[in-house]
Protein backbone atom coordinates (compact mmCIF):
# COMPACT_ATOMS: atom_id res chain seq x y z
CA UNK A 1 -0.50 55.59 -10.06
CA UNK A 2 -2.59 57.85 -7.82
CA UNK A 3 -3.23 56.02 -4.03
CA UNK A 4 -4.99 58.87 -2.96
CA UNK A 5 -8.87 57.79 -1.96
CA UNK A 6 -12.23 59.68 -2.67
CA UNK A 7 -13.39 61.43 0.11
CA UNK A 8 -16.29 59.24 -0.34
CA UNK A 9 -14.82 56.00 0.65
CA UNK A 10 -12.59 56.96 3.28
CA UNK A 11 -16.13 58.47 4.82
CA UNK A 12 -18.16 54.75 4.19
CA UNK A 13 -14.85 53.03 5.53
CA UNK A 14 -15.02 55.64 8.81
CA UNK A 15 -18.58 54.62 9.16
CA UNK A 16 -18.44 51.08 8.68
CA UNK A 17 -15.78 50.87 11.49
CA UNK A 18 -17.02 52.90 13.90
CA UNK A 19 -20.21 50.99 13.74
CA UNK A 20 -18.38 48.01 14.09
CA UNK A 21 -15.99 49.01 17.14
CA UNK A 22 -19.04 50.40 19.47
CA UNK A 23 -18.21 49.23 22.81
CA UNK A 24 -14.05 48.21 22.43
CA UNK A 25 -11.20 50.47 23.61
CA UNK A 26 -9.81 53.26 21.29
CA UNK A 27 -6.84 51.63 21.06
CA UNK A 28 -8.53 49.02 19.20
CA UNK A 29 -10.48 51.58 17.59
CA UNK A 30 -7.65 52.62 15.69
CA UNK A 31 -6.01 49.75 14.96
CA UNK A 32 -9.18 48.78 12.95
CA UNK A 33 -9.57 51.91 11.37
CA UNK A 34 -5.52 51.99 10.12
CA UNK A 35 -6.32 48.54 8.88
CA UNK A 36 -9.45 49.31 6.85
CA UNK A 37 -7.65 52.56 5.72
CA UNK A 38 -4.63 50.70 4.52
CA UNK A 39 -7.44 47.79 2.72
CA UNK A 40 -9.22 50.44 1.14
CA UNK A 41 -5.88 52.32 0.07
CA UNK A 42 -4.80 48.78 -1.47
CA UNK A 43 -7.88 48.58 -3.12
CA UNK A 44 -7.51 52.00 -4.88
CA UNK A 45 -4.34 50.49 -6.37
CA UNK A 46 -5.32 46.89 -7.42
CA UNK A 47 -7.90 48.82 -9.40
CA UNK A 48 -5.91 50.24 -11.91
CA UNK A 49 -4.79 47.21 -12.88
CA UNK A 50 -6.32 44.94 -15.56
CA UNK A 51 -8.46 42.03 -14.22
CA UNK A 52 -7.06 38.98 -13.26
CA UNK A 53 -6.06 36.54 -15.68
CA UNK A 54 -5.43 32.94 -15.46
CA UNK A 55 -2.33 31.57 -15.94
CA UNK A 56 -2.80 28.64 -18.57
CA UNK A 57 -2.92 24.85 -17.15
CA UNK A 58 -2.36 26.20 -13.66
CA UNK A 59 -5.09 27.59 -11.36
CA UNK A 60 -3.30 30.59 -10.72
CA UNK A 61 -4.25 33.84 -11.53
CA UNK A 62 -1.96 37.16 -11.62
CA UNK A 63 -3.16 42.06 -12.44
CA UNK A 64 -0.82 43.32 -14.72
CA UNK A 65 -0.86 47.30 -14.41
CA UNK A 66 -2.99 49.30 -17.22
CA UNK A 67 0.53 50.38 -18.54
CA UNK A 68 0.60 47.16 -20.56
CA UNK A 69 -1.73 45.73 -23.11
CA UNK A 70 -4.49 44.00 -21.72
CA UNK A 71 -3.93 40.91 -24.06
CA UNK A 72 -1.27 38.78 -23.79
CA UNK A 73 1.36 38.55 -26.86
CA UNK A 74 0.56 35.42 -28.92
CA UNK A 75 3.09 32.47 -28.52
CA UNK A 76 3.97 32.69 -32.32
CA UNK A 77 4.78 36.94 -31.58
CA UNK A 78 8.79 37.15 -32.28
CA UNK A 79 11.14 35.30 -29.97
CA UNK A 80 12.76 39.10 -29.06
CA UNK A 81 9.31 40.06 -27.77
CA UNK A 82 7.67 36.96 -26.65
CA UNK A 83 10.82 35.46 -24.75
CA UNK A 84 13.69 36.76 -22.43
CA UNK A 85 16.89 36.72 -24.20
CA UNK A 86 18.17 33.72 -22.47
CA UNK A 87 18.74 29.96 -23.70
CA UNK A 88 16.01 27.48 -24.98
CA UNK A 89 16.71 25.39 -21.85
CA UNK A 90 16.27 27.99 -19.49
CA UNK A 91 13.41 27.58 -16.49
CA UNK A 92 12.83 31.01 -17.53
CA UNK A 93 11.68 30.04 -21.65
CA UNK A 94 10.87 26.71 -20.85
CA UNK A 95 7.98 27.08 -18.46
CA UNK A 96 7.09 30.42 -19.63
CA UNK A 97 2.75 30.98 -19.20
CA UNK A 98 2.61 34.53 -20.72
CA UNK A 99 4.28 37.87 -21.73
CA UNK A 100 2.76 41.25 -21.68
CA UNK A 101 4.10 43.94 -23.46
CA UNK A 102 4.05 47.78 -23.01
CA UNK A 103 5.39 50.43 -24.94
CA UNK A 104 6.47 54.21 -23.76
CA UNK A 105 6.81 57.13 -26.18
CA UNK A 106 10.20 58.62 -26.55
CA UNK A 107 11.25 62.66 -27.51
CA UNK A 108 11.84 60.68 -31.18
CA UNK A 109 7.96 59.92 -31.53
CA UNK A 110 8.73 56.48 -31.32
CA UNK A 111 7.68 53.82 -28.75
CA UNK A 112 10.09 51.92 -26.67
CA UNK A 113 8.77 48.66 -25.51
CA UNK A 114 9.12 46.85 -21.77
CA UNK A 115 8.10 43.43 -20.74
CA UNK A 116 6.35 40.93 -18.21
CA UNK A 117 6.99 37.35 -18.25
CA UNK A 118 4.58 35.09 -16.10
CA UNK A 119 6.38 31.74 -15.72
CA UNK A 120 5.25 28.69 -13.43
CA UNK A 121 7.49 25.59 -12.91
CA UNK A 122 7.22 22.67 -9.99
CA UNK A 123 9.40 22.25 -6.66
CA UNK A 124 10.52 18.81 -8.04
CA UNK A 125 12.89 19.87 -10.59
CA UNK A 126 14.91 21.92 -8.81
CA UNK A 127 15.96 19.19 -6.83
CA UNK A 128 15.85 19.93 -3.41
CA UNK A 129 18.05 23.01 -4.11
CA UNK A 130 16.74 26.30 -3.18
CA UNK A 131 14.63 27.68 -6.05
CA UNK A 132 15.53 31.64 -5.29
CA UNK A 133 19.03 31.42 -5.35
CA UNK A 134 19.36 28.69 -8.21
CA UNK A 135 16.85 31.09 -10.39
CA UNK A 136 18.97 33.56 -9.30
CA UNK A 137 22.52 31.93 -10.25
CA UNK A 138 20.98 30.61 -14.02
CA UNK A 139 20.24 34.30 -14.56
CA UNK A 140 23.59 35.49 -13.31
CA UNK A 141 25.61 32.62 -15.25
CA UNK A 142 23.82 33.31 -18.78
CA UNK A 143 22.83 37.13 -18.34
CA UNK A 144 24.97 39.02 -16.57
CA UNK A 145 27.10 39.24 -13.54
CA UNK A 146 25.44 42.01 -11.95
CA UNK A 147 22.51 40.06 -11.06
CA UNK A 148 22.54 39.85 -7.40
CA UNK A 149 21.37 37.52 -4.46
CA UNK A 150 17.65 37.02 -3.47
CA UNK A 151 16.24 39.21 -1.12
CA UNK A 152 12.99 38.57 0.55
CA UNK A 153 10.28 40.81 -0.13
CA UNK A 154 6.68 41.79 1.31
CA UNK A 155 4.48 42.54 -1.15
CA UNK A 156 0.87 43.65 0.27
CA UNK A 157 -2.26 42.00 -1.27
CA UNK A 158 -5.35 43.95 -2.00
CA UNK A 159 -6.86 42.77 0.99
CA UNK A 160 -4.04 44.58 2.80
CA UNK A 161 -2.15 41.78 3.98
CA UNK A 162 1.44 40.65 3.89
CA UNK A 163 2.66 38.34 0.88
CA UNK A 164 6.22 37.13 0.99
CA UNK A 165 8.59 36.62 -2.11
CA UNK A 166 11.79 36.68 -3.03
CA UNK A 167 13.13 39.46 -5.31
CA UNK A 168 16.65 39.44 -7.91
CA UNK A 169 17.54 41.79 -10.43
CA UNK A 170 20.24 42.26 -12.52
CA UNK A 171 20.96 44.73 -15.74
CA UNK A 172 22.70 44.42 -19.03
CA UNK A 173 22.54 44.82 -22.56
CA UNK A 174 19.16 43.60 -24.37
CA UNK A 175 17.24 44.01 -27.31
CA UNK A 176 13.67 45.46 -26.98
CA UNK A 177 10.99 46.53 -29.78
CA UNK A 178 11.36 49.37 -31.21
CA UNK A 179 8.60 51.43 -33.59
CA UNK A 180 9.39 54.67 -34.91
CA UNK A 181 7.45 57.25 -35.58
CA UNK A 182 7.13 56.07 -39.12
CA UNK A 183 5.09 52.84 -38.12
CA UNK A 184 8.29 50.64 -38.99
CA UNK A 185 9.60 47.88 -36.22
CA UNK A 186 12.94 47.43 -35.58
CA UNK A 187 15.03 45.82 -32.77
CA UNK A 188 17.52 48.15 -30.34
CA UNK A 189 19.92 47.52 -28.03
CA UNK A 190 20.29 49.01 -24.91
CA UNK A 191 20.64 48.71 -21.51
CA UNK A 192 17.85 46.97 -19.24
CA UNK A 193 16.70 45.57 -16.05
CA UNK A 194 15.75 42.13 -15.40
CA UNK A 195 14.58 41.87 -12.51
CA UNK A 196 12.43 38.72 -11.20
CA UNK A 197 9.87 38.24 -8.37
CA UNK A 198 9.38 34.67 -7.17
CA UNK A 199 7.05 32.73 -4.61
CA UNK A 200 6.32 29.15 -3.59
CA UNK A 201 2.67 27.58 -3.94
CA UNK A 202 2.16 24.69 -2.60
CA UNK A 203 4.08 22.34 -5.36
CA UNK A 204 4.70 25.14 -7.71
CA UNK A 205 6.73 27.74 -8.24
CA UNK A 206 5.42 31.23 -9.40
CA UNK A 207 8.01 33.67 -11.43
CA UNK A 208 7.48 36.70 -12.17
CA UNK A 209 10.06 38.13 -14.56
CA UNK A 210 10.30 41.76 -16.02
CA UNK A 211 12.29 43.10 -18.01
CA UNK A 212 12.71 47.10 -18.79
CA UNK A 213 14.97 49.19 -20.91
CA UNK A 214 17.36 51.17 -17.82
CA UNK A 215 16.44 54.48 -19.37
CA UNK A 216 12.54 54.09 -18.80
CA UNK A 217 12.61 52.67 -15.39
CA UNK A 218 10.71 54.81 -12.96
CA UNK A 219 8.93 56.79 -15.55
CA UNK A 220 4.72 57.34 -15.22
CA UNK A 221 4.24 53.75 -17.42
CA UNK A 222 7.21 51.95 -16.70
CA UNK A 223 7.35 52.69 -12.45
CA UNK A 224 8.78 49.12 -11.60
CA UNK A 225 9.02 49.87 -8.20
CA UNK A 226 5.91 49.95 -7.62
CA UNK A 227 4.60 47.56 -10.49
CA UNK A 228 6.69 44.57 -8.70
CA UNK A 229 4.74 44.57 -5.71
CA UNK A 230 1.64 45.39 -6.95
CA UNK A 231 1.54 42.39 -9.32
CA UNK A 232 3.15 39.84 -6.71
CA UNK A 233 0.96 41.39 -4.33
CA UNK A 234 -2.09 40.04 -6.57
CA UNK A 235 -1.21 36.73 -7.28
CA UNK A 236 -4.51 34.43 -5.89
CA UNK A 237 -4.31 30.84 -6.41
CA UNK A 238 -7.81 29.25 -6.95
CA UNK A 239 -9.25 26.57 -4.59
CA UNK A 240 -10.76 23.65 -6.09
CA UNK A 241 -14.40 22.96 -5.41
């Protein structure tokens, strides 16, 4: 994704502050003018991003980058696309909101497809056990090993603030959705990420789970590096008149 800004805005933001700090010390100058800078920078990003959606039965709402589809897959898509490959009983299928899908053409003329998962659950049922590291040990104990301990995360909102989560990832063999250059679907399987981002609201729990062939990662449409952020970063819950 291109941060850089128009000439255009950085001049408005310029203006705009320096109207605004008339009479206070340069130091305070430019600590204003970094801020708006770093807003308007923010901005840039959260704007190639589809428009917020709302997560069903919740009042939460969550971008997806332009890289996936702007629809959500229908609950009645495949289980190998509309569901991580993990149990029926998993916190990760069982509270599941929504799954975006993307798809990346390969040197075959194919189109190799990555994933979102936007899952909600309550405090309650984990049962006064920390949710990031019991997330994190369900994933390890029915995916794979590799999957490592939370980390916490700041992931920058497009107001330019500071939004703290908890990251894990992990990688091993899935299947992902395949369609060759012939138009026909078929299922491979290869190595991928799984990596999840996860915050506490109030009395829920917000998961963000995505999951990415290894091979694609860090590619122009599947850069989770930055996608992970940018996508925690927008998460807005909506207050109640």
């Amino acid at each position: 994704m291109n941060r850089h800004l128009p000439n255009g805005y950085l001049a408005v933001g310029v203006a705009v502050l320096m109207g605004a700090c008339l009479g206070c010390g340069t130091r305070e100058y430019e600590r204003r003018l970094k801020d708006r800078g770093k807003q308007l920078e923010q901005g840039s990003a959260f704007a190639q991003m589809h428009a917020a959606t709302t997560l069903p039965g919740t009042s939460i709402q969550v971008q997806v980058p332009q890289a996936f589809d702007a629809a959500p897959l229908r609950e009645g898509s495949e289980p190998e696309r509309f569901r991580p490959p993990l149990p029926e009983h998993s916190t990760f299928v069982t509270k599941l909101k929504l799954t975006y899908e993307g798809a990346i053409a390969d040197a075959e003329g194919g189109r190799m497809s990555f994933y979102c998962h936007l899952i909600v659950t309550d405090v309650a049922s984990f049962s006064n056990r920390p949710p990031p590291e019991t997330l994190a040990q369900e994933l390890r104990n029915t995916f794979s090993d590799s999957v490592g301990a939370p980390q916490s995360v700041e992931c920058q909102t497009p107001a330019g603030l500071n939004s703290a989560w908890y990251k894990v990832s992990g990688t091993d063999t899935q299947k992902f959705r395949y369609v060759k250059a012939d138009g026909q679907t078929e299922y491979r399987e290869t190595n991928g990420i799984m990596e999840f981002y996860a915050r506490q609201e109030g009395d829920l729990i917000i998961v963000i789970l995505w999951r990415v062939p290894t091979h694609l990662k860090g590619k122009d449409y599947a850069n989770l590096d930055e996608w992970g952020p940018l996508t925690a970063g927008s998460v807005t819950v909506k207050q109640t008149p």
